[in-house]
N, C-alpha and C. Protein backbone atom coordinates (compact mmCIF):
# COMPACT_ATOMS: atom_id res chain seq x y z
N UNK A 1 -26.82 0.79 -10.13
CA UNK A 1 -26.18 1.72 -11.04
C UNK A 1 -24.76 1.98 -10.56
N UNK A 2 -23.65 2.15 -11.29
CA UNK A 2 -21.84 2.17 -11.17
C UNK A 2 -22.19 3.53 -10.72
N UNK A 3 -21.22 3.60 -9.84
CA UNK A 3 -20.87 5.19 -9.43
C UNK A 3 -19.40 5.68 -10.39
N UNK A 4 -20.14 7.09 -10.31
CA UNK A 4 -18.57 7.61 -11.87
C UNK A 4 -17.74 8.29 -10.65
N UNK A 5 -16.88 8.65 -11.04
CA UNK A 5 -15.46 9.03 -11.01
C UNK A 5 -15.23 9.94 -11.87
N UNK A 6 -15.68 10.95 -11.70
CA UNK A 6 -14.79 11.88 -13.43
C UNK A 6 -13.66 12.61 -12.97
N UNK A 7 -12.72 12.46 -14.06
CA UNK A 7 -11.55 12.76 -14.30
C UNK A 7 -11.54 14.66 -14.62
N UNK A 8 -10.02 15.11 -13.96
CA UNK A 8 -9.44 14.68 -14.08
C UNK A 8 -9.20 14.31 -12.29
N UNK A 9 -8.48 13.13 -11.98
CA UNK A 9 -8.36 12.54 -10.61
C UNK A 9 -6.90 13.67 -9.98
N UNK A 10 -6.65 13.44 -8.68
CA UNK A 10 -5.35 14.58 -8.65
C UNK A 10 -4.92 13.86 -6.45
N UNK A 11 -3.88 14.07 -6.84
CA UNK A 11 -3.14 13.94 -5.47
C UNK A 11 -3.04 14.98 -4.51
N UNK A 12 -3.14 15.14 -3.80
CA UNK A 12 -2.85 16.35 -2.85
C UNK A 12 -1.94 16.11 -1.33
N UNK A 13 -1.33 16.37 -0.83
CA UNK A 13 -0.92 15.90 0.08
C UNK A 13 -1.61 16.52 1.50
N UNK A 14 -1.44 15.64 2.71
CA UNK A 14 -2.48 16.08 3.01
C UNK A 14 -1.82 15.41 4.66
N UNK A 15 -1.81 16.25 6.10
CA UNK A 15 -1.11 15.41 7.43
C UNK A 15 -1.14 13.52 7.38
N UNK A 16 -0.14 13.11 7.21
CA UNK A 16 0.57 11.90 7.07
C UNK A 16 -0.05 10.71 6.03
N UNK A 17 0.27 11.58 5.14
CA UNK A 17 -0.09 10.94 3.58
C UNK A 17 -0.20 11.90 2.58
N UNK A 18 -1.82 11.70 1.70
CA UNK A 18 -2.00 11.86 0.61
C UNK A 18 -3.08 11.48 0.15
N UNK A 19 -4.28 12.21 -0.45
CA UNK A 19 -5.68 12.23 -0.75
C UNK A 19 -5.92 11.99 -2.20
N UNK A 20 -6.22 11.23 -2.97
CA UNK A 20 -6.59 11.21 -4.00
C UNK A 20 -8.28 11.34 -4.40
N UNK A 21 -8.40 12.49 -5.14
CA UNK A 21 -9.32 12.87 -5.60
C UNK A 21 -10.19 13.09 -6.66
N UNK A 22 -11.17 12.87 -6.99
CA UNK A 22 -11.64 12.92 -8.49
C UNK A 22 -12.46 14.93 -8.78
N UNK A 23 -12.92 14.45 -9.83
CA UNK A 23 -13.21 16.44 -9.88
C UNK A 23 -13.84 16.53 -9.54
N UNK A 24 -15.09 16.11 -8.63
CA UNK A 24 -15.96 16.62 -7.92
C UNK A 24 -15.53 16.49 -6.29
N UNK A 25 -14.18 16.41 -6.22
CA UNK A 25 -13.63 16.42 -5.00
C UNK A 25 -14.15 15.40 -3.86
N UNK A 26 -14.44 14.36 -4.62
CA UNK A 26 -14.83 13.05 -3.77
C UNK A 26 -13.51 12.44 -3.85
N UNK A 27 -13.17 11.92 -2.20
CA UNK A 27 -11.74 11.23 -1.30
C UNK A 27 -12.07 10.00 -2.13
N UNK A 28 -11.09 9.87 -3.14
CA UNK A 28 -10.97 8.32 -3.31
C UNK A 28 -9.85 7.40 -3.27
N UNK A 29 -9.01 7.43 -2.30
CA UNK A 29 -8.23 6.50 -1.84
C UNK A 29 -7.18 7.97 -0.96
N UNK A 30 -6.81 7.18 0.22
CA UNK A 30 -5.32 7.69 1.26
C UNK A 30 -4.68 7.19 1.08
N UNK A 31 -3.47 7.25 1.02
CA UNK A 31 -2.47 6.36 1.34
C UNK A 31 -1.41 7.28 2.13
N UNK A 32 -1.11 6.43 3.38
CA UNK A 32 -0.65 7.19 4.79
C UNK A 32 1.11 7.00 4.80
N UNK A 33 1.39 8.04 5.80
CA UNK A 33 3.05 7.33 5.11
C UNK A 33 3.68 7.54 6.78
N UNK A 34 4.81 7.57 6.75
CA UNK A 34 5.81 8.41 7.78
C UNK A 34 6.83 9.27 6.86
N UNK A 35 7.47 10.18 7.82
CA UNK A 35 7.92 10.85 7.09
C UNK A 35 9.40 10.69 6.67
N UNK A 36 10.33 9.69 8.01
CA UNK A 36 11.53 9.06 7.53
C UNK A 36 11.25 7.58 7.53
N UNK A 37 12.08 6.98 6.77
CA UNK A 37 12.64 5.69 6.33
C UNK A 37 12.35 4.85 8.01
N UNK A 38 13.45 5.10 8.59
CA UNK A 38 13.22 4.63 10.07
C UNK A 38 11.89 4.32 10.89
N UNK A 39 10.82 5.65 10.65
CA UNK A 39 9.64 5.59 11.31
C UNK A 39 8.74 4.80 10.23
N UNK A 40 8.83 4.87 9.04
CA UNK A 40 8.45 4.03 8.69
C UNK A 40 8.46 2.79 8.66
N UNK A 41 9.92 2.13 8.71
CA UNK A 41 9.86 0.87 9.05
C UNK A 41 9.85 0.11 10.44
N UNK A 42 9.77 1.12 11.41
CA UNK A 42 9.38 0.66 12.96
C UNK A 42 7.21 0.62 12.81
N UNK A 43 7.09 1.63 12.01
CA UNK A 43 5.46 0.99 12.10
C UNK A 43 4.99 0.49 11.20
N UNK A 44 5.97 -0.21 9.86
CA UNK A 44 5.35 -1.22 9.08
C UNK A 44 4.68 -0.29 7.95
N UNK A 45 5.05 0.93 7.57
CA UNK A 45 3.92 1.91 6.92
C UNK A 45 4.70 2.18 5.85
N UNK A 46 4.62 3.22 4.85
CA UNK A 46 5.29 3.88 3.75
C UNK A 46 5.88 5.03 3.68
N UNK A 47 7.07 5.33 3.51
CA UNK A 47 8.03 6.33 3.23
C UNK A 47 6.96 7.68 2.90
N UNK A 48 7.20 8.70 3.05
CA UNK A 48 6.59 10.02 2.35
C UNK A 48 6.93 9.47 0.52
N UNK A 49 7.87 9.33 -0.02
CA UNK A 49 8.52 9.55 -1.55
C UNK A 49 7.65 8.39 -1.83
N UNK A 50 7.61 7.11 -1.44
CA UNK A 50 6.39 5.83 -1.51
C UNK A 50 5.20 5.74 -1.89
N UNK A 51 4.64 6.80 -0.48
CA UNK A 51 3.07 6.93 -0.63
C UNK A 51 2.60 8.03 -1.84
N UNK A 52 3.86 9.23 -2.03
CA UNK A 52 3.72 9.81 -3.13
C UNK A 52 3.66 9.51 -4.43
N UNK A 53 4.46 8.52 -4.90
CA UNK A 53 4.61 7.85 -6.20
C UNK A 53 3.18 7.35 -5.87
N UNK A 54 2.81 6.11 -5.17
CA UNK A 54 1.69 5.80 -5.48
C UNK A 54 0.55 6.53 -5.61
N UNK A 55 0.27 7.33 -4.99
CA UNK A 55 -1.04 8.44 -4.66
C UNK A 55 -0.99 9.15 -6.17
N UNK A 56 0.38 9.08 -7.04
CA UNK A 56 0.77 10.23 -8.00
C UNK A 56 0.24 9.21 -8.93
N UNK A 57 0.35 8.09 -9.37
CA UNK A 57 0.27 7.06 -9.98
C UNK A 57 -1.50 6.19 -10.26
N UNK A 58 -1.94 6.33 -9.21
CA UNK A 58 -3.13 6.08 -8.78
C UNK A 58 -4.07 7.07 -9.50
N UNK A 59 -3.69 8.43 -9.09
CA UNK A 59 -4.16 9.63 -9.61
C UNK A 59 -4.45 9.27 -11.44
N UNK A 60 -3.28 8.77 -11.81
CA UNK A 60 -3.12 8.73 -13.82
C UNK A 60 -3.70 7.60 -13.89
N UNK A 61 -4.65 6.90 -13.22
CA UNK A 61 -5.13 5.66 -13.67
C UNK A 61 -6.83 5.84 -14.73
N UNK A 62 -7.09 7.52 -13.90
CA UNK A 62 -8.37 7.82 -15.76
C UNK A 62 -7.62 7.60 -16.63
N UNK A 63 -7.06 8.65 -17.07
CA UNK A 63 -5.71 8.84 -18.74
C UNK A 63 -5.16 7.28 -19.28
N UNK A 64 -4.49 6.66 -18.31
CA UNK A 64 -3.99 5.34 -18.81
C UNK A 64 -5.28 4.38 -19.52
N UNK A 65 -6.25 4.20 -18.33
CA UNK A 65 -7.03 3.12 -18.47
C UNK A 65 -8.00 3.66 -19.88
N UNK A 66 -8.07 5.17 -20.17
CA UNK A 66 -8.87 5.82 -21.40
C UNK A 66 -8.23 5.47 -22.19
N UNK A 67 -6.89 5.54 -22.30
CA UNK A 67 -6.09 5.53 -23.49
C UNK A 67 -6.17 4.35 -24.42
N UNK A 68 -6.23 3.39 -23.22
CA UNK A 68 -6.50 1.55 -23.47
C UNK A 68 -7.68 1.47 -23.98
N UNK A 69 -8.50 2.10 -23.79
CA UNK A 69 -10.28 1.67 -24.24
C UNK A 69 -10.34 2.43 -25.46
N UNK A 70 -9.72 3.61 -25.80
CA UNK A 70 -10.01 4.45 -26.98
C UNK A 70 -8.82 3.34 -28.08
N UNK A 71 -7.91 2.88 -27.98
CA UNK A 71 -7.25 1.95 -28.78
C UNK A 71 -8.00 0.48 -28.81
N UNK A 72 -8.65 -0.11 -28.09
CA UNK A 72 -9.44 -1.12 -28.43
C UNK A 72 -10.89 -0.51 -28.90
N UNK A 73 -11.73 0.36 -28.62
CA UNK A 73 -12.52 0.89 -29.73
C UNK A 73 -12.04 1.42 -31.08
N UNK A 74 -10.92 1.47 -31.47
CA UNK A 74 -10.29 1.68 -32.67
C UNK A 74 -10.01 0.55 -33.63
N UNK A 75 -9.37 -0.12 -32.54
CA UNK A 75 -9.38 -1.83 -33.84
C UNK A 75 -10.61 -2.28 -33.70
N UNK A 76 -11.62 -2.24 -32.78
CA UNK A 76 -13.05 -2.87 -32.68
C UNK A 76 -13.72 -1.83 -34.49
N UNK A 77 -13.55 -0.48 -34.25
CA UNK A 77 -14.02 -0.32 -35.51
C UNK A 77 -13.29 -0.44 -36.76
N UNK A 78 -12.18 -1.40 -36.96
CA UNK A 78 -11.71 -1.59 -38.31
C UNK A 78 -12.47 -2.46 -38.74
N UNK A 79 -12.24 -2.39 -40.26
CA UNK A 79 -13.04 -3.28 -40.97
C UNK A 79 -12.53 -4.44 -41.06
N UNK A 80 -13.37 -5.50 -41.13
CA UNK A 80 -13.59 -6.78 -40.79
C UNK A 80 -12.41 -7.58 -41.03
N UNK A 81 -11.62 -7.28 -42.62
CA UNK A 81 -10.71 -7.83 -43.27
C UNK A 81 -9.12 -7.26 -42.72
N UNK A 82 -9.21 -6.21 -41.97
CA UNK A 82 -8.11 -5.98 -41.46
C UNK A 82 -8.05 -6.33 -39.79
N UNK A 83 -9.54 -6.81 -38.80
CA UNK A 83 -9.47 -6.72 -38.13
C UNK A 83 -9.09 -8.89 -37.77
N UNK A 84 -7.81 -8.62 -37.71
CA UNK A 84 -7.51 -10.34 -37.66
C UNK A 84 -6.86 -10.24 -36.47
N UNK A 85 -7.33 -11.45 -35.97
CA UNK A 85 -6.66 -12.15 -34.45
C UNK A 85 -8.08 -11.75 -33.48
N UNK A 86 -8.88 -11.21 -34.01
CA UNK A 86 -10.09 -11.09 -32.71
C UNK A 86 -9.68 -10.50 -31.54
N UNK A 87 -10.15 -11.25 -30.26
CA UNK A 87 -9.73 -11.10 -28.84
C UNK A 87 -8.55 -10.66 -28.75
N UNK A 88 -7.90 -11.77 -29.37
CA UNK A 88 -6.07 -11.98 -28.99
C UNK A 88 -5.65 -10.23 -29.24
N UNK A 89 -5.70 -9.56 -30.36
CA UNK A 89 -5.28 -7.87 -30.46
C UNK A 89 -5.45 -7.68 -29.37
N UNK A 90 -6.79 -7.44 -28.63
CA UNK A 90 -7.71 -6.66 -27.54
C UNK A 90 -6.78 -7.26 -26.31
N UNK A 91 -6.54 -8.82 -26.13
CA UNK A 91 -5.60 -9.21 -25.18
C UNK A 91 -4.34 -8.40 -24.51
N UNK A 92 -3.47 -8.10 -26.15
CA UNK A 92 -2.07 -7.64 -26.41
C UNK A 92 -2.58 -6.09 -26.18
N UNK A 93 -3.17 -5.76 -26.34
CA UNK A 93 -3.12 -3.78 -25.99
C UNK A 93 -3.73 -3.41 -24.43
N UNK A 94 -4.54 -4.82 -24.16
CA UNK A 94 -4.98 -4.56 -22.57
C UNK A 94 -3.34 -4.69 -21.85
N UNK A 95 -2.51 -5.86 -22.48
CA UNK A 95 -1.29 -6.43 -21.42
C UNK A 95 -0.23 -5.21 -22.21
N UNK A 96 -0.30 -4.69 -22.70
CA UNK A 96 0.61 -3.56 -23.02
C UNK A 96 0.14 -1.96 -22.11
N UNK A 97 -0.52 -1.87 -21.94
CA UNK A 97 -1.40 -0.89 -21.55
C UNK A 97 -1.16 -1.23 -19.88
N UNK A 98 -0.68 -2.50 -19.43
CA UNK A 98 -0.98 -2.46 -17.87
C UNK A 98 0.60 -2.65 -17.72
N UNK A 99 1.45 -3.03 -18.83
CA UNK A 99 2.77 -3.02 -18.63
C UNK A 99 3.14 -1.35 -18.54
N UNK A 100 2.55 -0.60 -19.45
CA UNK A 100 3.18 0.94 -18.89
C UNK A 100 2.68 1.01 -17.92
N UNK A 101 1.52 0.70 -17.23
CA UNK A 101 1.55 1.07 -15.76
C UNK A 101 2.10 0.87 -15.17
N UNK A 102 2.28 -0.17 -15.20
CA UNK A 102 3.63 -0.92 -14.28
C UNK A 102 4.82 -0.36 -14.32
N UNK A 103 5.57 0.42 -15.63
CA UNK A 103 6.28 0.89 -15.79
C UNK A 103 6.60 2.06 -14.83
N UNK A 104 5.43 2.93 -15.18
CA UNK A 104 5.45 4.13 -14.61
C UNK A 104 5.17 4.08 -13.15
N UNK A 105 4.48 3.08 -12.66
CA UNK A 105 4.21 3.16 -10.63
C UNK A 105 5.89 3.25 -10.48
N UNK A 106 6.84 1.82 -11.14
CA UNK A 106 7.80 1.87 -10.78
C UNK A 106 9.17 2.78 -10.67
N UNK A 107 8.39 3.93 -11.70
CA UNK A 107 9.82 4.43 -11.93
C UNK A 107 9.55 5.59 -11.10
N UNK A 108 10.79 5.30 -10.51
CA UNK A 108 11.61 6.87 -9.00
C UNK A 108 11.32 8.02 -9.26
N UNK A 109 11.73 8.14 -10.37
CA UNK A 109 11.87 9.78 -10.56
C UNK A 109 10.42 10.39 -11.02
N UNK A 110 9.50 9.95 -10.86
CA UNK A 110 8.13 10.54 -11.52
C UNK A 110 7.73 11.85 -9.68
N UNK A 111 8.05 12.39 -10.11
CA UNK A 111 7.94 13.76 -9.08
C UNK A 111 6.33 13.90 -9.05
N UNK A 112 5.43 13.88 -10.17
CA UNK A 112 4.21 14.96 -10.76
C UNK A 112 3.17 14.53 -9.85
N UNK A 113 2.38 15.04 -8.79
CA UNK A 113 1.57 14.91 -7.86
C UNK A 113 0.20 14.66 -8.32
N UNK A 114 0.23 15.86 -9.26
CA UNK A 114 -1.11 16.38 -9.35
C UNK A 114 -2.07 15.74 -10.67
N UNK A 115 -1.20 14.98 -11.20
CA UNK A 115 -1.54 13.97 -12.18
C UNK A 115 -0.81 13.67 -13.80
């Protein structure tokens, strides 16, 4: 049986990193950092602003990945005559759906921790 995860997931920061958590407050992923640039790159590890984006990012991966499944259960229930291209739609909204992720891990300025 899959083990759940329920949302909503949330970042917290936490001595040299960052805890990501689901709502029943089960640890599901660290990601460890240093706290300057320098110490980070003498031990090979991640910036504080680094491990934050990701931990922050990681956190929005319920919301994103829902958003994607509630839009392919939407064209899955159109009717037959409007529902053309099959797979290929379901293809294009999965690779659109992982391009905003991509979008958003990458972009700097996303401050929001907590999800």
């Amino acid at each position: 049986m899959a083990r759940r995860f329920p949302p909503p997931w949330t970042a917290q920061e936490i001595a040299g990193g960052y805890v990501v958590r689901d709502a029943n407050k089960q640890a599901l992923a660290y990601v460890y950092c240093r706290e300057t640039k320098h110490a980070a790159n003498i031990a090979k590890m991640l910036t504080k602003d680094e491990a934050r984006r990701i931990a922050s990012n990681f956190a929005k991966l319920p919301r994103l990945l829902g958003a994607a499944a509630d839009e392919i259960a939407d064209h899955k229930a159109e009717p037959e005559g409007e529902n053309q291209g099959g797979g290929d739609i379901i293809e294009r909204l999965l690779a659109s759906k992982l391009g905003q992720i991509s979008r958003t891990y990458f972009r700097s300025n996303d401050l929001d921790v907590t999800n």
